[in-house]
Protein backbone atom coordinates (compact mmCIF):
# COMPACT_ATOMS: atom_id res chain seq x y z
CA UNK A 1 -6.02 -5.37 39.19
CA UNK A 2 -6.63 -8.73 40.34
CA UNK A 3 -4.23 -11.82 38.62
CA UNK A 4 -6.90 -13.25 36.03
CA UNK A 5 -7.44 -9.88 34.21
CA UNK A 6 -4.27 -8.77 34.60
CA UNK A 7 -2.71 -12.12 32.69
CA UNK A 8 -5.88 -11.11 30.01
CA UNK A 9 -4.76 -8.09 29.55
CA UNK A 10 -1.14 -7.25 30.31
CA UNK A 11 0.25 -8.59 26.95
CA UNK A 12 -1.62 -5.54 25.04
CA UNK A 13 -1.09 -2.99 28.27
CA UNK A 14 2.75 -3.91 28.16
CA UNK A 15 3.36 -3.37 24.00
CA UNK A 16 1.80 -0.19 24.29
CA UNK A 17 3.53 1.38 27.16
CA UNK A 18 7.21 -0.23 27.32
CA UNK A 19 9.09 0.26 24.24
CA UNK A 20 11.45 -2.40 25.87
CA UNK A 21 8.46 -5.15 25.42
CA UNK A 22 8.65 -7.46 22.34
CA UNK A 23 5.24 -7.47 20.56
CA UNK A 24 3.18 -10.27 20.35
CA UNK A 25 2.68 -10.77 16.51
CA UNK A 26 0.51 -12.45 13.94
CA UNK A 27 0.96 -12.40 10.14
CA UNK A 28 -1.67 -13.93 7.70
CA UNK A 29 -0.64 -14.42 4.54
CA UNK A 30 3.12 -15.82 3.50
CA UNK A 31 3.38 -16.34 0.11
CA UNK A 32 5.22 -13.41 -2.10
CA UNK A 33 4.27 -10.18 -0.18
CA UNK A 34 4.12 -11.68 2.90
CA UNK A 35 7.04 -13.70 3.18
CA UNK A 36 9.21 -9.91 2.85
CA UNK A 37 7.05 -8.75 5.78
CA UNK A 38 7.57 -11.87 7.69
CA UNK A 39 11.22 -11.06 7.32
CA UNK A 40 11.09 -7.60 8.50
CA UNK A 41 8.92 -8.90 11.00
CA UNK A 42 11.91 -10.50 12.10
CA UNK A 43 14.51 -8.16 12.34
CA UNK A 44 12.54 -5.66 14.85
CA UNK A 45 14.09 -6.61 17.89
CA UNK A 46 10.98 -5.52 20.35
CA UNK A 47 8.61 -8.35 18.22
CA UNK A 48 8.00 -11.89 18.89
CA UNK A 49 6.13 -14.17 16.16
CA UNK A 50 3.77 -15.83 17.72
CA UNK A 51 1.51 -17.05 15.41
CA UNK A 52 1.66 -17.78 11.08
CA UNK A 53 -1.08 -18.52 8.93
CA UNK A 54 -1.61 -19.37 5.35
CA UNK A 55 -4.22 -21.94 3.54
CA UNK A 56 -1.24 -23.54 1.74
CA UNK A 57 1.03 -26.07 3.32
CA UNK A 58 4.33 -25.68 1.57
CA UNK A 59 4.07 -21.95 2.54
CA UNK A 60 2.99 -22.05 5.75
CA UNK A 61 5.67 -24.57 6.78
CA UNK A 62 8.57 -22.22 5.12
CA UNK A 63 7.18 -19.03 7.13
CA UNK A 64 7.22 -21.31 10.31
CA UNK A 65 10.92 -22.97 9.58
CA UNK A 66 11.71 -19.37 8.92
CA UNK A 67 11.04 -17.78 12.49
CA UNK A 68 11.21 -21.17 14.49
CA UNK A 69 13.61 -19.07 17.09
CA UNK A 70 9.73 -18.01 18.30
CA UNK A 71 8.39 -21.29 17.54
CA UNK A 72 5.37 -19.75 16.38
CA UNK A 73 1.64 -21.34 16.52
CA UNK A 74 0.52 -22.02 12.95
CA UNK A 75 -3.16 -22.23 11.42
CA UNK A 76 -5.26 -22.10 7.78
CA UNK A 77 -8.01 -19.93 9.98
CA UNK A 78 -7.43 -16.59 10.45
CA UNK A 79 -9.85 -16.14 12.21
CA UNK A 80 -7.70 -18.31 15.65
CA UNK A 81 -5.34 -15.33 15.02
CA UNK A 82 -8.26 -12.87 16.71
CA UNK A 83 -9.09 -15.24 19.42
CA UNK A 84 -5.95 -14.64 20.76
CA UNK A 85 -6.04 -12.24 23.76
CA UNK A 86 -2.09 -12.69 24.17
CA UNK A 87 -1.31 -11.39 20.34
CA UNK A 88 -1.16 -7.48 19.89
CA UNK A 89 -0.53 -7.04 16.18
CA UNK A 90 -1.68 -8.75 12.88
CA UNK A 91 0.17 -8.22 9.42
CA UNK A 92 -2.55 -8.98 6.78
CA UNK A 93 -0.98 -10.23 3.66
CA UNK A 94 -3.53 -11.92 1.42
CA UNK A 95 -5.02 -11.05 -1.85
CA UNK A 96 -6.70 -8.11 -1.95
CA UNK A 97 -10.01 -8.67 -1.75
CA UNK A 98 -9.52 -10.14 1.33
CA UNK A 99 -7.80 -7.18 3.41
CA UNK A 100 -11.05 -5.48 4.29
CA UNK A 101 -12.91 -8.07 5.95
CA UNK A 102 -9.65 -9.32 7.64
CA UNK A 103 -8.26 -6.05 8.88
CA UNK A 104 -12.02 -4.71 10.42
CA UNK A 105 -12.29 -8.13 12.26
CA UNK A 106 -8.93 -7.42 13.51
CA UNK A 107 -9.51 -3.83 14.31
CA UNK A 108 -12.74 -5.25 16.54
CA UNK A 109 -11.06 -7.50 18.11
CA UNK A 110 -8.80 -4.78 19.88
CA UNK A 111 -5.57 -5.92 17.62
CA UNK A 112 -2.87 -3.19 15.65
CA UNK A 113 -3.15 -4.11 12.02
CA UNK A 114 -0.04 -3.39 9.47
CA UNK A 115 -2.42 -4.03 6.04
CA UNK A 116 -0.74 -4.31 3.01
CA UNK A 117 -2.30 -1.72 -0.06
CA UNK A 118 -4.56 -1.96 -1.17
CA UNK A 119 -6.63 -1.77 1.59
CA UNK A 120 -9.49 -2.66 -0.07
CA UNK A 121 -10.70 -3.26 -3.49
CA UNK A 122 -14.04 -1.22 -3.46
CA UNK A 123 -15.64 1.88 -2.17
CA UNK A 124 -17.97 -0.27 -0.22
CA UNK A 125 -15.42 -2.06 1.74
CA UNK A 126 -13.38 1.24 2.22
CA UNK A 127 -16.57 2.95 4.03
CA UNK A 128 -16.74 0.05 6.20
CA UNK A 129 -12.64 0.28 7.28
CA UNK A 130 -12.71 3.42 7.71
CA UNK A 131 -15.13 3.68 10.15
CA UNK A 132 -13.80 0.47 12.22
CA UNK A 133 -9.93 2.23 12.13
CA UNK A 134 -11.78 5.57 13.50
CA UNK A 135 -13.89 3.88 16.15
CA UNK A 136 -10.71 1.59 17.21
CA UNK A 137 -7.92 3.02 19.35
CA UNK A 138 -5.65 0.47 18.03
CA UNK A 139 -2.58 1.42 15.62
CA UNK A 140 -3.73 0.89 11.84
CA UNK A 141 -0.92 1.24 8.78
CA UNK A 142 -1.23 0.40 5.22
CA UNK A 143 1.13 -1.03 2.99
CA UNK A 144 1.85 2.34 1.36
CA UNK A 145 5.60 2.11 1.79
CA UNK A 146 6.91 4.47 -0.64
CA UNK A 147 5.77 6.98 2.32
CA UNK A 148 9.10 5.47 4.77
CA UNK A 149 10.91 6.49 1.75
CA UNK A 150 13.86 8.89 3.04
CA UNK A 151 14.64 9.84 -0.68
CA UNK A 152 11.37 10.66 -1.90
CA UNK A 153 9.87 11.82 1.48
CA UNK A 154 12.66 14.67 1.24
CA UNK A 155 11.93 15.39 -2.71
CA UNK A 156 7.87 15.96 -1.60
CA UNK A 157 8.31 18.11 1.18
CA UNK A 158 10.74 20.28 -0.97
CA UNK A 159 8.40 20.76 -3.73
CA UNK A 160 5.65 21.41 -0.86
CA UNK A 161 7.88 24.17 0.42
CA UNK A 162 8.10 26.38 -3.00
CA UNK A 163 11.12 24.48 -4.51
CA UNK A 164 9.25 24.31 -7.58
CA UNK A 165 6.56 26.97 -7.09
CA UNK A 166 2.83 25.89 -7.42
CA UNK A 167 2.61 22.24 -8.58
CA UNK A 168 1.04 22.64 -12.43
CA UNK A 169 0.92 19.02 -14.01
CA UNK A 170 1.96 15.76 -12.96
CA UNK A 171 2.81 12.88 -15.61
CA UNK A 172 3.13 9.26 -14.38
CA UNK A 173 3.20 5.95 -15.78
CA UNK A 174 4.29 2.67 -14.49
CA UNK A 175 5.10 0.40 -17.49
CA UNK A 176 5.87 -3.11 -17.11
CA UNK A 177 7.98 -5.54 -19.72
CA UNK A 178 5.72 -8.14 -18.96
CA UNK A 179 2.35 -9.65 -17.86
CA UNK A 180 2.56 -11.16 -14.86
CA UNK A 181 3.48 -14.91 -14.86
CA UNK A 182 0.39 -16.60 -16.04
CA UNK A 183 1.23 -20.12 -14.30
CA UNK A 184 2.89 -18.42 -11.32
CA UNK A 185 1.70 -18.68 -7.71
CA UNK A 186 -1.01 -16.02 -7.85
CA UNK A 187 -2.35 -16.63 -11.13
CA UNK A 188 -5.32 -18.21 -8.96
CA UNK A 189 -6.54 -14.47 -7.72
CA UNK A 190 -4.28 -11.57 -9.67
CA UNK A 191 -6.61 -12.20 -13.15
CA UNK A 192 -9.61 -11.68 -11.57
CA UNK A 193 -10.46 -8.03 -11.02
CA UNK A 194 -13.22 -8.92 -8.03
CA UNK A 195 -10.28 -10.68 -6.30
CA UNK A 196 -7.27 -8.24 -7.01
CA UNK A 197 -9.09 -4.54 -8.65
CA UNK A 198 -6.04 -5.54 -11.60
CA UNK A 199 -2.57 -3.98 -11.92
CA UNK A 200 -4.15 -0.29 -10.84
CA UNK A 201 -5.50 -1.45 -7.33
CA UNK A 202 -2.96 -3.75 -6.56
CA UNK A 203 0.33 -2.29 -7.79
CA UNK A 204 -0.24 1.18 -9.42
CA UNK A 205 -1.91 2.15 -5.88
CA UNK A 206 2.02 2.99 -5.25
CA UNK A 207 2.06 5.13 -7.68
CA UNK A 208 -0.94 7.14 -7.75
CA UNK A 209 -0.43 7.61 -4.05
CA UNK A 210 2.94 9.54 -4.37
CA UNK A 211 0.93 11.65 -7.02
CA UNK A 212 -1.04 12.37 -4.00
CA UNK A 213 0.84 13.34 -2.04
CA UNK A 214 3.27 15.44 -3.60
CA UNK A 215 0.09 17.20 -5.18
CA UNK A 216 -1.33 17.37 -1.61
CA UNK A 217 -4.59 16.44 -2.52
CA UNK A 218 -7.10 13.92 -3.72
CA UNK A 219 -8.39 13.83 -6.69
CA UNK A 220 -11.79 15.57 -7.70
CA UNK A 221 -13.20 13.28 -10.57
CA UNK A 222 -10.86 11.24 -13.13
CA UNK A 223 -11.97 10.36 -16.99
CA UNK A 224 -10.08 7.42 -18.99
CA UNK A 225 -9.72 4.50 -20.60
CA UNK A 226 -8.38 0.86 -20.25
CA UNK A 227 -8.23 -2.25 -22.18
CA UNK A 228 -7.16 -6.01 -22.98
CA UNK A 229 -4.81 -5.13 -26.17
CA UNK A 230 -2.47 -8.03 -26.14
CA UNK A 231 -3.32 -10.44 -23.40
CA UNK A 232 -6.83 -11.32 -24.54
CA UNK A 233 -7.74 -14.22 -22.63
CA UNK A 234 -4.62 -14.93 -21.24
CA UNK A 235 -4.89 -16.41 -18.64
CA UNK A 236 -8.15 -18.14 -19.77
CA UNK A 237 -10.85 -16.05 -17.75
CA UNK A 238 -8.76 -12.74 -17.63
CA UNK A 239 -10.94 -9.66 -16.57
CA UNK A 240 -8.25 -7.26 -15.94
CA UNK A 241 -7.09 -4.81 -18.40
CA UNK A 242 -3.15 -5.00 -19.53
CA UNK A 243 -2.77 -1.22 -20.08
CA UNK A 244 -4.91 1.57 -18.87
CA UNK A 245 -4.48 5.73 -19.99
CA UNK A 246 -6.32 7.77 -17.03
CA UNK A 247 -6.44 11.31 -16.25
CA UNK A 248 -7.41 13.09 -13.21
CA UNK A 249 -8.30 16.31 -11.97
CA UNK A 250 -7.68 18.06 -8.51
CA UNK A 251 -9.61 20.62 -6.82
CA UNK A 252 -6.72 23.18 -7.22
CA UNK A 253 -6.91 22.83 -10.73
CA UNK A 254 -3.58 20.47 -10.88
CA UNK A 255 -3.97 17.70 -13.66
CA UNK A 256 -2.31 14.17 -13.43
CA UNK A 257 -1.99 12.31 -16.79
CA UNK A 258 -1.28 8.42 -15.59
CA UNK A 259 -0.27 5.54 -17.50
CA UNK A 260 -0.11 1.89 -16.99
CA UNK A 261 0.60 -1.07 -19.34
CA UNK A 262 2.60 -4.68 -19.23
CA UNK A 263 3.82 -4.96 -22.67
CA UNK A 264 6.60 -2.59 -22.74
CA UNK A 265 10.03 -3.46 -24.49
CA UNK A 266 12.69 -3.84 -22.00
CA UNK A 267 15.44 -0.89 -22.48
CA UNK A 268 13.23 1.05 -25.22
CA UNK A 269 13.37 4.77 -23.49
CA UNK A 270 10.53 6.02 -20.99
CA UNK A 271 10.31 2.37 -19.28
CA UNK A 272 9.27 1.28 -15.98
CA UNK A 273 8.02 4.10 -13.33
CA UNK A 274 8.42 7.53 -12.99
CA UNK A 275 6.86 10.77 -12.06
CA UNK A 276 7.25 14.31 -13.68
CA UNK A 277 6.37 16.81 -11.42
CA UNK A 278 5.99 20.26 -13.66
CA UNK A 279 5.44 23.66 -11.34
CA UNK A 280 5.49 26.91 -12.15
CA UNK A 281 9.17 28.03 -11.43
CA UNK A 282 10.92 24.45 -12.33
CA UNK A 283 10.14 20.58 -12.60
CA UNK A 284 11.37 17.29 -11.42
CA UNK A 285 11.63 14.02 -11.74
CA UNK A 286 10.81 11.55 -8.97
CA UNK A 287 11.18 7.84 -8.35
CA UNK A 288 14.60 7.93 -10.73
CA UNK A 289 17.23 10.58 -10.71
CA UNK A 290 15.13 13.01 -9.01
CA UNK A 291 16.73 15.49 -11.55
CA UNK A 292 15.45 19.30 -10.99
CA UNK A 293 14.96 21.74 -13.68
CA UNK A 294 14.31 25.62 -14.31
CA UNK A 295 11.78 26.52 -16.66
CA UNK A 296 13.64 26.90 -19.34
CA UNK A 297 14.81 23.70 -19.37
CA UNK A 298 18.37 23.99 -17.35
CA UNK A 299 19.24 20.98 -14.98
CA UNK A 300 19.54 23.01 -11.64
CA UNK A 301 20.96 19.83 -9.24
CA UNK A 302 19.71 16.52 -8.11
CA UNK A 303 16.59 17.68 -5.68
CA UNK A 304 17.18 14.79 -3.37
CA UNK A 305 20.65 13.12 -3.56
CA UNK A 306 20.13 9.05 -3.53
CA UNK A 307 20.44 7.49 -0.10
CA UNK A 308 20.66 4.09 1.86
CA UNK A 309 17.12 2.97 2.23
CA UNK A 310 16.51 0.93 5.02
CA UNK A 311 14.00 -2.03 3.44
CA UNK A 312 12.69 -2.74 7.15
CA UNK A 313 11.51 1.55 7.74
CA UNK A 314 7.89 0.87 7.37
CA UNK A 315 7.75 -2.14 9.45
CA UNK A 316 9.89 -0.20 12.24
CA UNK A 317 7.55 2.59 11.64
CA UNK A 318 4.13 0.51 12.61
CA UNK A 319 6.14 -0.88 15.98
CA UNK A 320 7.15 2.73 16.64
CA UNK A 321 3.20 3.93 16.35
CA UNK A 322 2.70 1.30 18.95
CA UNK A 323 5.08 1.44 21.53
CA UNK A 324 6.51 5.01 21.35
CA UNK A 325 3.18 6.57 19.91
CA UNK A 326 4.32 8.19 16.90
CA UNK A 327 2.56 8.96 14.06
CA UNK A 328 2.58 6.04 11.49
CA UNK A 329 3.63 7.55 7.77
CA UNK A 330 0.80 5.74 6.03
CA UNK A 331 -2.60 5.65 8.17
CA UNK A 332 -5.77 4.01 7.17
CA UNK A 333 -6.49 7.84 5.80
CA UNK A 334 -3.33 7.45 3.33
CA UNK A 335 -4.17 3.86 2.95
CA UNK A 336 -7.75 4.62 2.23
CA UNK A 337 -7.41 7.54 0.01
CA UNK A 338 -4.77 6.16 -2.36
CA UNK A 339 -7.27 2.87 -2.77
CA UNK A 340 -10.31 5.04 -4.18
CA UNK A 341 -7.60 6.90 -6.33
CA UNK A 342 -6.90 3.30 -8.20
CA UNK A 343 -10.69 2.30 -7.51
CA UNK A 344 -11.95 5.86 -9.38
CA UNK A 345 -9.23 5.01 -12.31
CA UNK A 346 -11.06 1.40 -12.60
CA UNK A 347 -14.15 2.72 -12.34
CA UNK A 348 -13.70 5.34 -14.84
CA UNK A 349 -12.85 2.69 -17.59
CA UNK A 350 -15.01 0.07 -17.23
CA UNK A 351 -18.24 2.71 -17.24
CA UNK A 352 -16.40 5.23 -20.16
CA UNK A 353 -17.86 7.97 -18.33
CA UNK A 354 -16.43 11.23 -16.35
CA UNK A 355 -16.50 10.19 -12.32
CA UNK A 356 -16.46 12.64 -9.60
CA UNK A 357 -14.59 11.46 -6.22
CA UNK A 358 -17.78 11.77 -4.47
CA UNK A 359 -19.90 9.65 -6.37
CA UNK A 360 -18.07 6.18 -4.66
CA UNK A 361 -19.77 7.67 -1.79
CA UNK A 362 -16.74 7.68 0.93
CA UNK A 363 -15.57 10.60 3.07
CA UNK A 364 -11.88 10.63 3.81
């Protein structure tokens, strides 16, 4: 290998084979979201920031002041991050709508990509990530991160081994006290469903993905309904519903009954998240005291006793796909397949008709 090409490539050759390497990383996006990643960014010892952008000042200057032990390159294009043969991996942090175009630009131009969920905001955009993730031999991991979860990634694979017998029902919801602040820092992008797919694509995606999973499948077709009950107009503009009541339907017959909504009292009973996992020998609840029960109604023990959660697992998890090669919990498969989940709940209520899976017209 002659000394030009091997100073082009040796960056990328190095990350991927010496797990003593520090990776050469890029993040786009620093406000809320992105400034946690940026953190955990920071604690892996084998990465280096090398480069932070953002199209706001004040943000991008905090992010920089934040890793300045890298003295990282800064920009408002995102697009400089790709033209940088030196930098192996980008974190993609922006709204939503913007992860699809971002992350298949990256993918193409031979970079790892950590993208937050959801990974895109419509069946459209999925087709076209999918296909750049399979064609790329790069590392790609979603934002899923309930999947680095030691607690609940314990709970699942008990109730996939029989704990429970054969998974029946599954009842969800993820309630909310409030709207989300309607002069905060997002209030430019969250309210407008082309920009964020509303609280099911951009938050409930969590959710309905640990449904998923612990069901083991996708869902076949989904009916439902959603509306704007209390926040009409608020923010001026508003397009995206405050509480939605969806149900879905897998191919093994297993039915999940899902919930979402923003106005619920804080401390009246039932708040916040959870998941009730009903099978035919026992239930249990996930995502709170993971409580298991017998049929008729006995608590049996806590499935899967609380533990220390490391809050940097999933961003160790995409450096250990690309330097150790190990399999990364939350692929663009479990990135993708969670996204139509929220998009066929959307789509279900806005056209108040029955959907099947494979009418959005992407194979997973």
């Amino acid at each position: 290998m002659n000394r030009r090409l091997f100073l082009a490539t040796g960056s990328s050759l190095l990350a991927q084979t010496n797990p003593n390497s520090q990776v050469s990383t890029a993040i786009i996006g620093v406000g809320n979201r992105g400034s946690f990643l940026l953190s955990s960014i920071l604690n892996q010892t084998n990465a280096r920031m090398a480069m932070i952008c953002d199209n706001k000042p004040d943000r991008l200057d905090k992010a920089a002041t934040s890793a300045a032990k890298f003295n990282p390159a800064t920009t408002t294009d995102w697009r400089k991050i790709l033209d940088r043969k030196d930098i192996d991996a980008v974190f993609i942090a922006t709204p939503p709508y913007l992860h699809a175009e971002m992350a298949i630009a990256a993918l193409k131009a031979g970079k790892h990509v950590y993208c937050e969920k959801p990974i895109a905001t419509t069946a459209a955009d999925l087709r076209e990530l999918l296909a750049a993730a399979k064609a790329s031999k790069r590392v790609f991991q979603s934002g899923q991160q309930l999947r680095s979860m030691i607690q609940l990634r314990s709970a699942v694979q008990q109730i996939h081994d029989g704990i429970i017998g054969d998974v029946l029902f599954v009842k969800a919801q993820r309630h909310a006290t409030a709207d989300l602040d309607h002069n905060g820092p997002s209030n430019d992008w969250y309210f407008n469903y082309a920009k964020s797919g509303g609280y099911l694509v951009e938050q409930s995606v969590h959710n309905l993905d640990a449904c998923n999973w612990v069901i083991g499948q996708h869902p076949s077709r989904a009916a439902g309904f959603g509306g704007i009950q209390l926040h009409k107009n608020e923010p001026t503009g508003r397009d995206i519903y405050d509480n939605q009541s969806i149900t879905y339907e897998y191919p093994n017959g297993v039915k999940l009954s899902f919930t979402q909504l923003v106005f619920h009292p804080r401390n009246m009973p039932a708040g916040n998240q959870y998941i009730h996992v009903y099978g035919s020998k026992g239930s249990v609840e996930l995502m709170s005291t993971y409580n298991l029960y017998s049929s008729d109604g006995k608590q049996l023990s806590v499935l899967s006793p609380k533990v220390q959660e490391d809050p940097d697992a999933h961003t160790t998890a995409f450096y250990d796909a690309i330097q150790k090669g190990t399999k990364s919990p939350s692929d663009v498969t479990v990135g993708a397949t969670a996204a139509l989940t929220a998009i066929l709940g959307n789509e279900v209520c806005r056209q108040g008709k029955v959907l099947r899976w494979d009418e959005l017209g992407v194979s997973i």
